[in-house]
Protein backbone atom coordinates (compact mmCIF):
# COMPACT_ATOMS: atom_id res chain seq x y z
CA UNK A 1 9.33 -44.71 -25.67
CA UNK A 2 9.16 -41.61 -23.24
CA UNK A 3 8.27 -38.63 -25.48
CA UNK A 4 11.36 -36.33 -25.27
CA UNK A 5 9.42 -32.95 -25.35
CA UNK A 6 7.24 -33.86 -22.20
CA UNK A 7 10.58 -35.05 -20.66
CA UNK A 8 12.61 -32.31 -20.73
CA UNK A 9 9.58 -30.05 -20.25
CA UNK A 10 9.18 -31.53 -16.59
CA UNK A 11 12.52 -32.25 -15.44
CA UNK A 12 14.77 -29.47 -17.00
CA UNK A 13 13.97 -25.39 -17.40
CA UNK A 14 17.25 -23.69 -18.42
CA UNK A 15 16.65 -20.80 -15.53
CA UNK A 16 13.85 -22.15 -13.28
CA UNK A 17 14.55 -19.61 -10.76
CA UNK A 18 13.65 -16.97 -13.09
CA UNK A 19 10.62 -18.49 -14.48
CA UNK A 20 9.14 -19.01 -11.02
CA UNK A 21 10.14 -15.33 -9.82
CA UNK A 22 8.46 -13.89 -13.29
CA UNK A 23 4.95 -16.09 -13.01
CA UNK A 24 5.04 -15.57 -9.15
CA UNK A 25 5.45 -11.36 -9.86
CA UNK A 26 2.52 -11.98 -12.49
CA UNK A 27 0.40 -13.51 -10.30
CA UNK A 28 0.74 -11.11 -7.15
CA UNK A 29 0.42 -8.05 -9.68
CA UNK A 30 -3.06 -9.50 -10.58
CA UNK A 31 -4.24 -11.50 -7.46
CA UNK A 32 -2.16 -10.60 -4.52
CA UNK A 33 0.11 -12.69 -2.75
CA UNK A 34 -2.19 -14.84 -0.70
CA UNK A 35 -2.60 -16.20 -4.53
CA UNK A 36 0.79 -17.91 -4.70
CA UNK A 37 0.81 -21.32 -4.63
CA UNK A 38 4.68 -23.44 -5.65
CA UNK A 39 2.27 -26.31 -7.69
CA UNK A 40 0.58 -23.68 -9.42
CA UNK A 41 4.38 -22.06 -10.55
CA UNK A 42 5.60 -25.20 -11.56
CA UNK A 43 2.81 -26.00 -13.84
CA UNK A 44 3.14 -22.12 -15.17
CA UNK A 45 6.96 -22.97 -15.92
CA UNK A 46 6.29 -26.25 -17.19
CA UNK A 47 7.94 -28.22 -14.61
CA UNK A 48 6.94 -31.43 -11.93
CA UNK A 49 5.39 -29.80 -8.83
CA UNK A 50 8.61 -29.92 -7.16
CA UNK A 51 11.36 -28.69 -9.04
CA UNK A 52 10.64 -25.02 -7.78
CA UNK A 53 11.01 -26.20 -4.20
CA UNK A 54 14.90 -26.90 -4.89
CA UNK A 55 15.34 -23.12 -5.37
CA UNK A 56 12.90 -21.87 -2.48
CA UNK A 57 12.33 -24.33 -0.26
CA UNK A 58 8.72 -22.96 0.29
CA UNK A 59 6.50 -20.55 -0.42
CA UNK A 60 8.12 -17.94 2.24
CA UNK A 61 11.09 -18.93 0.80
CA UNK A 62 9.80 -17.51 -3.02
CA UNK A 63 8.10 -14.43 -0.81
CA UNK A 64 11.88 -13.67 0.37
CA UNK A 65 13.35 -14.05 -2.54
CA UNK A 66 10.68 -12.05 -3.98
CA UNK A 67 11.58 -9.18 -1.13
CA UNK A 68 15.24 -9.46 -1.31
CA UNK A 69 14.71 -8.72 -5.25
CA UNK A 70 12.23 -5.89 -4.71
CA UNK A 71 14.92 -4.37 -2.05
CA UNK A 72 17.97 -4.52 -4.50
CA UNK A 73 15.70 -2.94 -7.45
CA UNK A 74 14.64 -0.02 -4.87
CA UNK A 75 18.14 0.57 -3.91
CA UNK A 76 19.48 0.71 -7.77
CA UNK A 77 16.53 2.85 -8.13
CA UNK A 78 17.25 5.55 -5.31
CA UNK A 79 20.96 5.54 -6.29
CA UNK A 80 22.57 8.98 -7.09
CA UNK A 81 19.35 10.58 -7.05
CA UNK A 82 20.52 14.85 -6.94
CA UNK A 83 18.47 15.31 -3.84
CA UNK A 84 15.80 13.89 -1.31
CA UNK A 85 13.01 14.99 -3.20
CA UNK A 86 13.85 13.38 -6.23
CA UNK A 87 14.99 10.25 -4.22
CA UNK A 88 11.04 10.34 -3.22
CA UNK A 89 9.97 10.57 -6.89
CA UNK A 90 11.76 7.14 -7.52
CA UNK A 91 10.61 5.33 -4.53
CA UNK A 92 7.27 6.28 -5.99
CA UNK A 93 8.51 5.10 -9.68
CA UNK A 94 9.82 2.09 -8.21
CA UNK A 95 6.28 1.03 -7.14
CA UNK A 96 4.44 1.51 -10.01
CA UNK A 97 6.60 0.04 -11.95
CA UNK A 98 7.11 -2.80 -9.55
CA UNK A 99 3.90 -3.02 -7.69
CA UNK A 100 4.21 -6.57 -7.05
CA UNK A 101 7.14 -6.21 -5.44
CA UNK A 102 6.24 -3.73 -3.67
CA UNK A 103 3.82 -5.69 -2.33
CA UNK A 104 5.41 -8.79 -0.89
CA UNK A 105 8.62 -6.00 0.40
CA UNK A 106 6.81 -4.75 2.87
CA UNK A 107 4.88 -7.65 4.82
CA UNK A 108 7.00 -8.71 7.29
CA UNK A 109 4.77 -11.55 8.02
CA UNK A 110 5.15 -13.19 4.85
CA UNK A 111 8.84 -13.59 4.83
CA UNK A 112 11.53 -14.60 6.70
CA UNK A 113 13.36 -11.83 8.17
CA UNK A 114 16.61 -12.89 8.93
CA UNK A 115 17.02 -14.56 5.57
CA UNK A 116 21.09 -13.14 4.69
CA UNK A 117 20.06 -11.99 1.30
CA UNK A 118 16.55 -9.99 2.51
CA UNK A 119 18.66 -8.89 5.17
CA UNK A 120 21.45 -7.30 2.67
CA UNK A 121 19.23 -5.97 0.12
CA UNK A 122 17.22 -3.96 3.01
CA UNK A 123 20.34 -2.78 4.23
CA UNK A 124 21.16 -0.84 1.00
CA UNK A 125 17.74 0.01 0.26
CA UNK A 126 17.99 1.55 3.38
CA UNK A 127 21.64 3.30 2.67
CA UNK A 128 20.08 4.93 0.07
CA UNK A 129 17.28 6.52 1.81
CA UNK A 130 19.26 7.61 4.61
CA UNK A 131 21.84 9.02 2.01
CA UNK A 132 18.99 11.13 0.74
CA UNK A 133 18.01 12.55 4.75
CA UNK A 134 22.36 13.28 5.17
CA UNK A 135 22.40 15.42 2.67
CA UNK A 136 19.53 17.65 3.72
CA UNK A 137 20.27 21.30 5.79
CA UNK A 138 20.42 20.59 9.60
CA UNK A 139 17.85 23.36 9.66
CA UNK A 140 15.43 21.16 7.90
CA UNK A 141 16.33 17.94 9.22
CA UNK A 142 16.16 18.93 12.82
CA UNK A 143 18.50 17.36 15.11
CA UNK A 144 16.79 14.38 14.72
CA UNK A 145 17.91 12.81 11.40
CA UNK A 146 16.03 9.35 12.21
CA UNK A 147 13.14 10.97 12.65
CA UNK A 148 13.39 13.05 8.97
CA UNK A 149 13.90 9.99 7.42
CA UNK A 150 10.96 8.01 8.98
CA UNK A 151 8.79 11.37 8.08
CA UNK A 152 10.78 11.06 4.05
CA UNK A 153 10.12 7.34 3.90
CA UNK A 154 6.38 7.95 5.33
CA UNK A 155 5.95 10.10 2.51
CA UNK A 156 7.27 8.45 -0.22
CA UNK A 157 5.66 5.27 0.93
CA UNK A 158 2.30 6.71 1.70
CA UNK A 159 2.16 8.10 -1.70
CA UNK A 160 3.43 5.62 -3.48
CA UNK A 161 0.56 2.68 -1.46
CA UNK A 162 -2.33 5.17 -2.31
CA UNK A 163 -1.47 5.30 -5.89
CA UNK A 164 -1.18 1.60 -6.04
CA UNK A 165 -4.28 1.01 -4.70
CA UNK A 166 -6.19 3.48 -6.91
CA UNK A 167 -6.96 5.55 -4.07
CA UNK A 168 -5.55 8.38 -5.96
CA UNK A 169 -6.97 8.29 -8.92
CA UNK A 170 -9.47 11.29 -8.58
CA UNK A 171 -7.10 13.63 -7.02
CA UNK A 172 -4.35 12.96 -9.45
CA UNK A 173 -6.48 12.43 -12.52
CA UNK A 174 -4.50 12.52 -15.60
CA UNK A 175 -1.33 14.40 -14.47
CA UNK A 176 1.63 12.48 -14.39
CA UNK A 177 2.12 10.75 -10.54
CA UNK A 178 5.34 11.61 -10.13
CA UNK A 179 4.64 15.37 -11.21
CA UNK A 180 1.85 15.07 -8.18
CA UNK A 181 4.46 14.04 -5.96
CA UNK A 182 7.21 16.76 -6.69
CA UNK A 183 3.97 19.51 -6.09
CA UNK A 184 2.92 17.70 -2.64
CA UNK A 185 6.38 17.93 -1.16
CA UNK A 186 6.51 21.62 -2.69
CA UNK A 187 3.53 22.05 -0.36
CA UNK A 188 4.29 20.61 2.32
CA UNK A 189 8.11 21.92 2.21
CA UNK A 190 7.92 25.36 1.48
CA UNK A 191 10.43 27.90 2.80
CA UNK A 192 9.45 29.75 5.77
CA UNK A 193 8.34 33.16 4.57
């Protein structure tokens, strides 16, 4: 008699998908992505060694998916922001409260870049950053609005990476990261006097 527990344990999950995602996100937040490994996610979610394979083919398949996510999360994050400054505290936001993410979205090496659903999620990620770089004064924009938003995202990004990698932590101390941020870009964006 085949024991009915064990049974449905390895050949059914009622949302495998999101079981993967969750223990893969776990495991990148503590070990890094070079950690991942499909058997080791099935066993996690309590399923045969192949059963996540059906929903990502691979583990560059689970690294998009992982991407795509991250993307869609950043652009719901940026959304409606008041004004480019602010739209730079939430990119920072969205990494520390997504560092794993975070991770995986930006190493183009690990995923595959023409995957429709990375692709679409970058592309409004992307909206929403350049939304931010429209609605600043020409004066300081420049004429060059590509460039203000590479020098935005630079930033944001650059901020955001240091603070994830504890590079930050005497500088910033106890004060609140995002408080940090809004004070650099105060800085480094004065008026002209």
């Amino acid at each position: 008699m085949t024991n009915r527990r064990t049974s449905e344990r390895t050949y059914h999950h009622g949302d495998l998908r999101h079981a993967v995602l969750t223990a893969a996100l776990d495991v990148i937040a503590a070990e890094g992505p070079g950690a991942l490994s499909l058997r080791d996610l099935a066993r996690r979610a309590g399923v045969s060694h192949a059963a996540p394979a059906h929903h990502f083919k691979d583990r560059t398949g689970l690294l998009t998916a992982i991407a795509a996510e991250g993307y869609d999360l950043l652009a719901e994050a940026l959304a409606d922001a008041p004004e480019l400054r602010e739209r730079g505290v939430r990119y920072v936001r969205f990494g520390r409260a997504h560092p794993a993410h975070f991770q995986v979205m930006f190493q183009p090496e690990l995923l595959r870049g023409d995957d429709p659903d990375l692709v679409a999620a970058r592309e409004r990620a992307g909206e929403q950053l350049r939304a931010g770089v429209a609605e600043l004064e020409e004066t300081k924009r420049g004429d060059d609005a590509r460039l203000a938003g590479i020098a935005a995202w630079s930033l944001a990004h650059g901020f955001a990476t240091l603070l994830l990698s504890r590079n930050l932590d005497g500088p910033v101390g106890d004060r609140d990261p995002e408080d940090v941020f809004r004070a650099l870009t105060g800085l480094l964006f004065a008026p002209e006097r």
